[in-house]
Protein backbone atom coordinates (compact mmCIF):
# COMPACT_ATOMS: atom_id res chain seq x y z
CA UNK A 1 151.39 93.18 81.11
CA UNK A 2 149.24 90.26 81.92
CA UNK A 3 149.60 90.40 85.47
CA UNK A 4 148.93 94.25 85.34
CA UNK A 5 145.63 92.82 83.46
CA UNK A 6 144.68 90.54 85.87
CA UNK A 7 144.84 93.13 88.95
CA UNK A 8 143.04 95.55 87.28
CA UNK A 9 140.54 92.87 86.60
CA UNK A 10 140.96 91.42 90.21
CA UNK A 11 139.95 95.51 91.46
CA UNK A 12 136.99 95.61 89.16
CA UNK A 13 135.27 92.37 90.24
CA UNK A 14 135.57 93.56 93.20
CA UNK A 15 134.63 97.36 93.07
CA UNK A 16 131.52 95.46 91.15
CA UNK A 17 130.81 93.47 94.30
CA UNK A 18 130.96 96.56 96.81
CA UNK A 19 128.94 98.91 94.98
CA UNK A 20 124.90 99.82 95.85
CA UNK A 21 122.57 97.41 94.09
CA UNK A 22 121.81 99.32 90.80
CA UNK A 23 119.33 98.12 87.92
CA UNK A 24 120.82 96.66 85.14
CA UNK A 25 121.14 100.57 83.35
CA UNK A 26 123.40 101.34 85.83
CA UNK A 27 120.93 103.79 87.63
CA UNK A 28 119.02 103.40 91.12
CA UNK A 29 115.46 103.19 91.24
CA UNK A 30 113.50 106.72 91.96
CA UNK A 31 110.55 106.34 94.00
CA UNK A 32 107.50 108.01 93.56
CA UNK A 33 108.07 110.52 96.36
CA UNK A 34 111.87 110.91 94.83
CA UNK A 35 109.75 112.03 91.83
CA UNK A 36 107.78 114.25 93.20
CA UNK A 37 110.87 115.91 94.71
CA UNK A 38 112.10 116.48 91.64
CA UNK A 39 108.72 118.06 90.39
CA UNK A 40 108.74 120.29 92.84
CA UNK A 41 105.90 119.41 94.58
CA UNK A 42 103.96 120.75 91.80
CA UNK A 43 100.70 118.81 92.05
CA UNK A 44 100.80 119.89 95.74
CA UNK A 45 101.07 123.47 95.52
CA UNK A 46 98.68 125.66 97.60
CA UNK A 47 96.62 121.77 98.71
CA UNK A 48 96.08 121.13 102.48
CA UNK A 49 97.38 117.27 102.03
CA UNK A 50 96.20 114.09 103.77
CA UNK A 51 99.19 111.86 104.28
CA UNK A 52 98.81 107.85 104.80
CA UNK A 53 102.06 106.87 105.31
CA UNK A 54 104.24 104.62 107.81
CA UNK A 55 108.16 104.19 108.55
CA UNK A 56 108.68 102.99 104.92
CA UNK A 57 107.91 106.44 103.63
CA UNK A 58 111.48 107.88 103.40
CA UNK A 59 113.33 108.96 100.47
CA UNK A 60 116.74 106.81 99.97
CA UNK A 61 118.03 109.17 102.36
CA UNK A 62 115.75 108.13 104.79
CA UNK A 63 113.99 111.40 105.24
CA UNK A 64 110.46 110.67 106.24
CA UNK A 65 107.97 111.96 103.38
CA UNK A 66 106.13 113.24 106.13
CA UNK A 67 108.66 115.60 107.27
CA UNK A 68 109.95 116.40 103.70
CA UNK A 69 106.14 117.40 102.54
CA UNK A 70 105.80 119.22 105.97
CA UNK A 71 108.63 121.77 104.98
CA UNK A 72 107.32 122.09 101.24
CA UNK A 73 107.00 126.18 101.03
CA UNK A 74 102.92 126.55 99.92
CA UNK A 75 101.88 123.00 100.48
CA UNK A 76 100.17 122.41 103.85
CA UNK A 77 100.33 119.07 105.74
CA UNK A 78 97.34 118.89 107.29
CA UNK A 79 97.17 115.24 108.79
CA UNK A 80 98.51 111.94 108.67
CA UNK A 81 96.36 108.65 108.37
CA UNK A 82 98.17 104.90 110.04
CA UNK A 83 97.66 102.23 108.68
CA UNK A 84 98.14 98.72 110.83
CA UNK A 85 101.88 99.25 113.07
CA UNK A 86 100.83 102.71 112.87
CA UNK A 87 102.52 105.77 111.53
CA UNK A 88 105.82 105.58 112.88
CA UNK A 89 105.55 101.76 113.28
CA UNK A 90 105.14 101.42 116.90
CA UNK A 91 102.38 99.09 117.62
CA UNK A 92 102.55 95.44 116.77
CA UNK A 93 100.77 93.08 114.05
CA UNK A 94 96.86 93.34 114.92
CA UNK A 95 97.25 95.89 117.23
CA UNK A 96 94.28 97.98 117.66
CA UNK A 97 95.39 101.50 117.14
CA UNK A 98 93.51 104.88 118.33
CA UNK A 99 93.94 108.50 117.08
CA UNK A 100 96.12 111.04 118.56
CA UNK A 101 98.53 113.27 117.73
CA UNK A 102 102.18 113.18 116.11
CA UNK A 103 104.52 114.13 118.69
CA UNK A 104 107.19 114.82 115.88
CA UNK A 105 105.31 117.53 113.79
CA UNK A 106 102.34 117.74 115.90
CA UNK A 107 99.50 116.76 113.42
CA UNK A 108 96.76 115.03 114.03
CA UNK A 109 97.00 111.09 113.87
CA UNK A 110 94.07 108.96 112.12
CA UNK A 111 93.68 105.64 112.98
CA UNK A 112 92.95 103.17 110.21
CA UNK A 113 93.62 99.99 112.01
CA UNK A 114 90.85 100.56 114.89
CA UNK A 115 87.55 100.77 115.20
CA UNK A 116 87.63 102.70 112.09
CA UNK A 117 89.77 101.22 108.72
CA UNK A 118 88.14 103.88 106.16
CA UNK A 119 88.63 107.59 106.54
CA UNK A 120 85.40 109.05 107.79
CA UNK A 121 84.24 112.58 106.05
CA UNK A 122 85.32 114.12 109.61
CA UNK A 123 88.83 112.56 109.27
CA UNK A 124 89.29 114.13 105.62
CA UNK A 125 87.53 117.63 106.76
CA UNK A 126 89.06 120.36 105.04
CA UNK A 127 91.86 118.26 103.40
CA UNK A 128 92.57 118.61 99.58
CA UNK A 129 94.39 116.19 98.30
CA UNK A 130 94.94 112.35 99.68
CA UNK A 131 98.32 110.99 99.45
CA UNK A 132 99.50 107.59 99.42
CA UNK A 133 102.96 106.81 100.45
CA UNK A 134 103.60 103.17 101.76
CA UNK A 135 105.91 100.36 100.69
CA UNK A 136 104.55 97.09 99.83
CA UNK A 137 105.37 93.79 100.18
CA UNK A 138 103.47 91.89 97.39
CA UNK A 139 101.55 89.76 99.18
CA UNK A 140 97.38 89.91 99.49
CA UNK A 141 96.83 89.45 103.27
CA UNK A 142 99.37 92.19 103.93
CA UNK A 143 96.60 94.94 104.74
CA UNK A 144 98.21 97.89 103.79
CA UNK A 145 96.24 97.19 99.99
CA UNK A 146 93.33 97.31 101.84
CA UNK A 147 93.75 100.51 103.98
CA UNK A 148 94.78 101.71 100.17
CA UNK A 149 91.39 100.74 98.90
CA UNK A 150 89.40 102.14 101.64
CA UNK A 151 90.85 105.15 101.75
CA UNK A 152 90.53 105.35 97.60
CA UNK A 153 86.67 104.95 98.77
CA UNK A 154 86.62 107.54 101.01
CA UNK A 155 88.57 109.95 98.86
CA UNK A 156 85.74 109.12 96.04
CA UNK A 157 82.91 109.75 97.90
CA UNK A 158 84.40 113.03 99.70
CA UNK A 159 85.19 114.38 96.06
CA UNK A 160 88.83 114.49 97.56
CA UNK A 161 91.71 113.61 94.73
CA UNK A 162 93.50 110.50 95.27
CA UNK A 163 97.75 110.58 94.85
CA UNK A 164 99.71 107.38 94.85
CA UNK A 165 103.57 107.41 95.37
CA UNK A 166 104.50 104.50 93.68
CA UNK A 167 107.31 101.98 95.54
CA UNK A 168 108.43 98.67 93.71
CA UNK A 169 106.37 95.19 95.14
CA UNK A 170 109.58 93.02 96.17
CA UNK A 171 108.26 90.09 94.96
CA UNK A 172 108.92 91.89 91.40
CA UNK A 173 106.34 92.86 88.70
CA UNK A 174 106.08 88.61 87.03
CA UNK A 175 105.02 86.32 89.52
CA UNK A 176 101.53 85.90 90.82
CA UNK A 177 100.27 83.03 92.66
CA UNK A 178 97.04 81.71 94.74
CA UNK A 179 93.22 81.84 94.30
CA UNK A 180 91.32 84.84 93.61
CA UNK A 181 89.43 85.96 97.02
CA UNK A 182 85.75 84.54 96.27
CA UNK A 183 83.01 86.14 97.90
CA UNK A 184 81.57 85.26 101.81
CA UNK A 185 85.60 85.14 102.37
CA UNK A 186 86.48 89.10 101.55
CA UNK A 187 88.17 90.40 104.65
CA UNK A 188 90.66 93.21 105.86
CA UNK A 189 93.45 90.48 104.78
CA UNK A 190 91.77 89.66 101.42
CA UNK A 191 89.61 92.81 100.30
CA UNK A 192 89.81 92.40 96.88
CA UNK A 193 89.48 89.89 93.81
CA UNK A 194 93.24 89.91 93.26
CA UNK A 195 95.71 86.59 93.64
CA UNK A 196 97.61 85.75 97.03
CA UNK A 197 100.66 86.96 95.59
CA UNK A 198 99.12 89.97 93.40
CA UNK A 199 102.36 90.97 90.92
CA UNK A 200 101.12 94.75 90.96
CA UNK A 201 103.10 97.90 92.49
CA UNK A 202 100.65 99.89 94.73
CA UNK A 203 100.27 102.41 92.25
CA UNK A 204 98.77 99.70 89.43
CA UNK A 205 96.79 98.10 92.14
CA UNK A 206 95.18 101.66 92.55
CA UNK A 207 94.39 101.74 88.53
CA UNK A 208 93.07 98.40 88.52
CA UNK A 209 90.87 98.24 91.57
CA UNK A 210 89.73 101.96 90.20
CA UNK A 211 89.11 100.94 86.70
CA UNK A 212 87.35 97.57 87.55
CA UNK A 213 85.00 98.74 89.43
CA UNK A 214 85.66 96.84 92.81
CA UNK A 215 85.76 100.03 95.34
CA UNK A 216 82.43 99.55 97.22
CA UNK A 217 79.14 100.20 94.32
CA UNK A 218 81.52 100.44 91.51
CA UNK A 219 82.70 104.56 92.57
CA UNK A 220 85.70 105.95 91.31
CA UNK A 221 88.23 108.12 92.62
CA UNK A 222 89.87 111.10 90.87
CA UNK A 223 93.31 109.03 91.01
CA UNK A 224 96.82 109.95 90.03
CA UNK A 225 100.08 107.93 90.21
CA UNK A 226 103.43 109.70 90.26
CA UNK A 227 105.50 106.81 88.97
CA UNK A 228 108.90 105.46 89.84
CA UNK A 229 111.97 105.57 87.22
CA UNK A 230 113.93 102.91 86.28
CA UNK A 231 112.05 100.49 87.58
CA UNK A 232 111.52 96.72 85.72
CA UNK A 233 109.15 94.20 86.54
CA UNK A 234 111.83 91.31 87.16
CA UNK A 235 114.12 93.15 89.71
CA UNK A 236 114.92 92.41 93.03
CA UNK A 237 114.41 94.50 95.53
CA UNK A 238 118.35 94.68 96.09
CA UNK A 239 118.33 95.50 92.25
CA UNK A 240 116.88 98.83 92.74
CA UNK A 241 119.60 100.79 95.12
CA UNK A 242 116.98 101.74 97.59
CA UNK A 243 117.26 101.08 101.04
CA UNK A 244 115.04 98.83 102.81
CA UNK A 245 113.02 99.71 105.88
CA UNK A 246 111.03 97.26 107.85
CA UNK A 247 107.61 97.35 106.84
CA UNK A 248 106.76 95.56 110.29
CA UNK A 249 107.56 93.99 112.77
CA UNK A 250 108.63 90.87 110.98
CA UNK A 251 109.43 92.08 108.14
CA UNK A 252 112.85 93.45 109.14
CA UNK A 253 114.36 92.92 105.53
CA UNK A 254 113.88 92.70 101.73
CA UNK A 255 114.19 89.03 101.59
CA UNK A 256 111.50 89.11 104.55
CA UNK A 257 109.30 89.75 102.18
CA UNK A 258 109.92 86.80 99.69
CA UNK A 259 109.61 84.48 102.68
CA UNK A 260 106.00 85.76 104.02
CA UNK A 261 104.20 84.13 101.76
CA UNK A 262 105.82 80.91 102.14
CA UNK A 263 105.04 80.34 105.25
CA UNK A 264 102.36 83.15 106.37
CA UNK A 265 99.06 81.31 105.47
CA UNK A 266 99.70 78.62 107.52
CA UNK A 267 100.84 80.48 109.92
CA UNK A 268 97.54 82.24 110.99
CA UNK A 269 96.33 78.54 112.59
CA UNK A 270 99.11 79.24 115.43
CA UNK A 271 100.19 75.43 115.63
CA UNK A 272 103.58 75.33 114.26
CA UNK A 273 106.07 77.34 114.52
CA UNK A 274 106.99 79.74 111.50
CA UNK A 275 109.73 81.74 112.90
CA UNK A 276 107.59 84.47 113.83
CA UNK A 277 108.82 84.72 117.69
CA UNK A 278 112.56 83.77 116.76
CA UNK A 279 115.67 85.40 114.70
CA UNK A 280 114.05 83.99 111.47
CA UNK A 281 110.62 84.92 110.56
CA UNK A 282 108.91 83.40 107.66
CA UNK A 283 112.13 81.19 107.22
CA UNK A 284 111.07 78.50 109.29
CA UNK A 285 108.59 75.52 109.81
CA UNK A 286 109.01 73.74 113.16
CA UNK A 287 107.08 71.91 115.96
CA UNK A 288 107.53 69.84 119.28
CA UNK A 289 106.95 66.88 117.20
CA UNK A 290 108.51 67.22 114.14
CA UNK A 291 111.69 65.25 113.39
CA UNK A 292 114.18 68.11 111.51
CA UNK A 293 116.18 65.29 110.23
CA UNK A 294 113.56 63.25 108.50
CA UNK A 295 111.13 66.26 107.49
CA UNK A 296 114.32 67.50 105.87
CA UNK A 297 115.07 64.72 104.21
CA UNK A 298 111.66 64.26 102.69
CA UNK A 299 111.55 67.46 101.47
CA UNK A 300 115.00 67.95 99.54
CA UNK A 301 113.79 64.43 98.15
CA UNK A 302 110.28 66.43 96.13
CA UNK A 303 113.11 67.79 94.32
CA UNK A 304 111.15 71.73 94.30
CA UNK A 305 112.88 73.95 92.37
CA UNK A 306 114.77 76.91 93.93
CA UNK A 307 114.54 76.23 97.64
CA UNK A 308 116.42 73.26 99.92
CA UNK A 309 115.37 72.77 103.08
CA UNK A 310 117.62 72.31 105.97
CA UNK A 311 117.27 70.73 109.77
CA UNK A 312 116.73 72.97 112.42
CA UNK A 313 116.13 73.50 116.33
CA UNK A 314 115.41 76.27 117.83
CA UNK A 315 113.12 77.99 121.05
CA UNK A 316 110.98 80.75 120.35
CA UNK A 317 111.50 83.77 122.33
CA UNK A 318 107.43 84.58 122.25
CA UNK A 319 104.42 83.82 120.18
CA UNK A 320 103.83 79.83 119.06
CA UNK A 321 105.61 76.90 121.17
CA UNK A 322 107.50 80.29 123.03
CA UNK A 323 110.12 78.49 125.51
CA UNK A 324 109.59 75.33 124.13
CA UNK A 325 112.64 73.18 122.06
CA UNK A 326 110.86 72.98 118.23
CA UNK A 327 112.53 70.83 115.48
CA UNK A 328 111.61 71.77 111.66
CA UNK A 329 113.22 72.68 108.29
CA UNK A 330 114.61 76.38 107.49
CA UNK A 331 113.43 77.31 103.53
CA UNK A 332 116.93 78.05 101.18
CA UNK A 333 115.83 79.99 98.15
CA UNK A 334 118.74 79.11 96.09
CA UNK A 335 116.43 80.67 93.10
CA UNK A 336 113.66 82.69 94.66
CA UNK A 337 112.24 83.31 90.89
CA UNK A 338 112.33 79.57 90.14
CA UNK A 339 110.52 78.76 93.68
CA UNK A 340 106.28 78.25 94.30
CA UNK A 341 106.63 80.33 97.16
CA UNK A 342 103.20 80.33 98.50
CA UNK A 343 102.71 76.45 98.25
CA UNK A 344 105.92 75.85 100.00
CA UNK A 345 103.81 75.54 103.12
CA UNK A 346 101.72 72.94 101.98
CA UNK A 347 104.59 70.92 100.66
CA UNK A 348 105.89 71.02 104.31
CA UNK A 349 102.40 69.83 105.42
CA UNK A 350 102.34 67.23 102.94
CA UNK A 351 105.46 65.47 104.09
CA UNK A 352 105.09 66.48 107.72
CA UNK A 353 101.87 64.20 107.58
CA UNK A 354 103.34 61.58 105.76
CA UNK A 355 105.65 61.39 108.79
CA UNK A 356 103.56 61.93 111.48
CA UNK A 357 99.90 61.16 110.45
CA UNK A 358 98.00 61.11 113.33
CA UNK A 359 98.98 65.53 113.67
CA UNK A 360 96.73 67.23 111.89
CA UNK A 361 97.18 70.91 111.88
CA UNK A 362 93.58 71.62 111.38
CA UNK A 363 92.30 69.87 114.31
CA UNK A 364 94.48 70.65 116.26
CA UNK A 365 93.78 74.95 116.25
CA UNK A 366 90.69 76.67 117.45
CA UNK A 367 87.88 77.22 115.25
CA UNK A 368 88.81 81.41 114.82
CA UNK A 369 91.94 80.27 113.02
CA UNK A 370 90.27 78.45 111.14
CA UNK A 371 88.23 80.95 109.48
CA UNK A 372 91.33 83.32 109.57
CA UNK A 373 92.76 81.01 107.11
CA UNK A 374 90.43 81.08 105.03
CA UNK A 375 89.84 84.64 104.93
CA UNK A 376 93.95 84.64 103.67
CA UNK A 377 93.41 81.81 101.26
CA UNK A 378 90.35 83.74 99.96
CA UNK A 379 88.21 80.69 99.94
CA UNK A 380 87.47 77.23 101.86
CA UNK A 381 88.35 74.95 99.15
CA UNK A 382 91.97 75.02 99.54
CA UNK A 383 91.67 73.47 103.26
CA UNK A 384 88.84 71.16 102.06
CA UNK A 385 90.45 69.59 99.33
CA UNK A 386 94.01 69.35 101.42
CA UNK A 387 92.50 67.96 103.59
CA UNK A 388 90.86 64.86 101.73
CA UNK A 389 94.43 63.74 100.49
CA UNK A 390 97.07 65.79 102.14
CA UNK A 391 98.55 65.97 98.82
CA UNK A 392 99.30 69.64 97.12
CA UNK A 393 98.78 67.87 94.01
CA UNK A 394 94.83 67.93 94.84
CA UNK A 395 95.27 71.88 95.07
CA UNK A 396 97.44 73.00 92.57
CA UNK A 397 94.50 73.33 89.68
CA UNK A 398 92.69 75.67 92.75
CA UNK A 399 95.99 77.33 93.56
CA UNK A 400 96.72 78.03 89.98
CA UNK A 401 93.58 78.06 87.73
CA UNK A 402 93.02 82.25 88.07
CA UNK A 403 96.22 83.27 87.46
CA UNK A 404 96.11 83.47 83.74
CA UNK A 405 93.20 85.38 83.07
CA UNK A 406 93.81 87.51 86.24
CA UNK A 407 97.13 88.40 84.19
CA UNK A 408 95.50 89.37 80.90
CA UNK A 409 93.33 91.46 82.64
CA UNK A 410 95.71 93.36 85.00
CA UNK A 411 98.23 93.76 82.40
CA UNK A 412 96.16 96.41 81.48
CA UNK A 413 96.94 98.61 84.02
CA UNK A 414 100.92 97.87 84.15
CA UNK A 415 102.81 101.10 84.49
CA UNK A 416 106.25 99.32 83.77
């Protein structure tokens, strides 16, 4: 009898371990489109939609929204609206993308990463309802938040309806880290007064840049949210059962998206190395003149929670130090929750400096990145007070000092 228990044990562990990602009710996460499927397309019914969408779109079938809403009997798809990468994710990270048509469906194609980033009243002629459908990836400087806020504009001021399909933000629904975006630094990569690493699904980003006021002069849209089910603010993207399509280029997977904002600010001065060009993007930190032994070494020794950092050596197959042998450190999250994600980066400056003081990051990039990075920071502080010390200790109050009243006030708007 015993052994009889322990193989039927033995086969449950590890059915357990071979089964879809669920949440912890047992049931897969519905998406907002996988809601409005089951609704029948109701809100949609006899509407000429407007469809802002990419690749990430699909159902957990992976049946593009944009065909599924195409073949809804008395809903018309009028046109689709791309966001940066474009609408089936062909063009590359600051591409510059023009208008044209789908060659799928053959609707007309609106550019929002070109010369125009805001739907223009000819772009949304005759269109009834606008229709958000885009996964996420949590972070600020990731612009498909601000295509989502311009295009929440332009729905207000066309008196066009505004419909967001809600899609869990893999960083979860807790954490949010960085400095609010002050003003003179508002860009495409940091539109709005929200945190680096925001802690809001699209669809409660809508509600809260809506209800605060911050579309351009304070105008609101007539906005709607068709929620997810079964979603919960501290899952894992792997938690939900849906699968995962790249949301870029570099993004190629969930856990893509938990290592962006560990190394993506200071990634924008194109000095080191972050993986971006190689197997690994986000992953890494690495330069011609790093030691990986040492910077390893120094780093494991801060002791961070939920990350160890290991030696590596690589050559970049394009894009910083392409060709070219770079040593560094490749980030473990052995606890992802547990981890200050977006100040790992400065932890690696801090110790690469201690190492090798006479590099200095800053100095050595052109003065373009410069302001890039402080567009993604939000502000100039962070640099300038890094700078004076090198120490993350002399940023942490910056880095940190928003995020509790930022909370109380979005909490508002939670959904979940």
């Amino acid at each position: 009898m015993k052994l009889r228990l322990l193989i039927v044990n033995s086969f449950l562990c590890f059915v357990l371990m071979i089964l879809p990602s669920c949440n912890l009710d047992g049931q897969p996460v519905e998406t907002g489109l996988e809601m409005l499927i089951k609704s029948k397309f109701e809100v949609l019914k006899g509407k000429k939609i407007g469809l802002i969408t990419n690749p990430t779109g699909v159902d957990r079938n992976l049946k593009s929204a944009i065909d599924i809403i195409n073949n809804v009997p008395g809903v018309k798809l009028a046109a689709l609206y791309g966001p940066e990468h474009g609408v089936r994710g062909e063009f590359t990270a600051g591409e510059i993308i023009g208008s044209a048509s789908d060659p799928s469906t053959g609707l007309p194609v609106y550019s929002l990463y070109g010369k125009t980033r805001k739907p223009t009243k000819e772009m949304l002629q005759g269109i009834d309802v606008l229709v958000y459908d885009i996964q996420d990836i949590g972070s600020r400087s990731y612009t498909y938040i601000s295509t989502l806020g311009l295009a929440m504009e332009a729905a207000a001021e066309n008196n066009i309806p505004f419909l967001v399909l809600d899609r869990p933000n893999p960083l979860g629904g807790i954490r949010m880290e960085g400095p609010l975006v002050q003003p003179g630094f508002v860009s495409f990569v940091s539109q709005y007064p929200v945190p680096y690493i925001h802690g809001m699904t699209v669809g409660e980003l809508a509600i809260f840049l809506n209800e605060e006021g911050l579309l351009k002069g304070g105008i609101k849209c007539k906005l709607d949210v068709i929620k997810m089910n079964g979603w919960k603010r501290d899952m894992d993207f792997e938690d939900t059962g849906l699968p995962w399509i790249p949301s870029s280029p570099h993004i190629p997977h969930a856990q893509s998206a938990i290592f962006y904002p560990a190394t993506g600010i200071i990634g924008e001065l194109y000095v080191v190395s972050i993986g971006v060009g190689y197997t690994l993007p986000f992953q890494l930190f690495a330069a011609e003149w790093f030691n990986a032994d040492s910077l390893a070494q120094n780093l494991n020794l801060l002791d961070i929670p939920g990350v160890i950092f290991r030696p590596v050596h690589y050559k970049p197959y394009y894009s910083v130090s392409m060709g070219e042998m770079v040593h560094g450190v490749q980030i473990h999250l052995t606890d992802y929750k547990k981890a200050p994600l977006s100040l790992l980066q400065f932890y690696i400056l801090q110790e690469a400096h201690k190492l090798w003081p006479g590099k200095d990051v800053f100095a050595l990039c052109e003065k373009s990145r410069l302001d890039m990075f402080d567009k993604v920071c939000g502000t100039d502080k962070i640099r300038t007070e890094f700078l004076k010390t090198w120490k993350v200790s002399s940023i942490l109050d910056l880095w940190t000092r928003d995020i509790p009243a930022f909370r109380k006030k979005a909490e508002k708007y939670f959904l979940y």
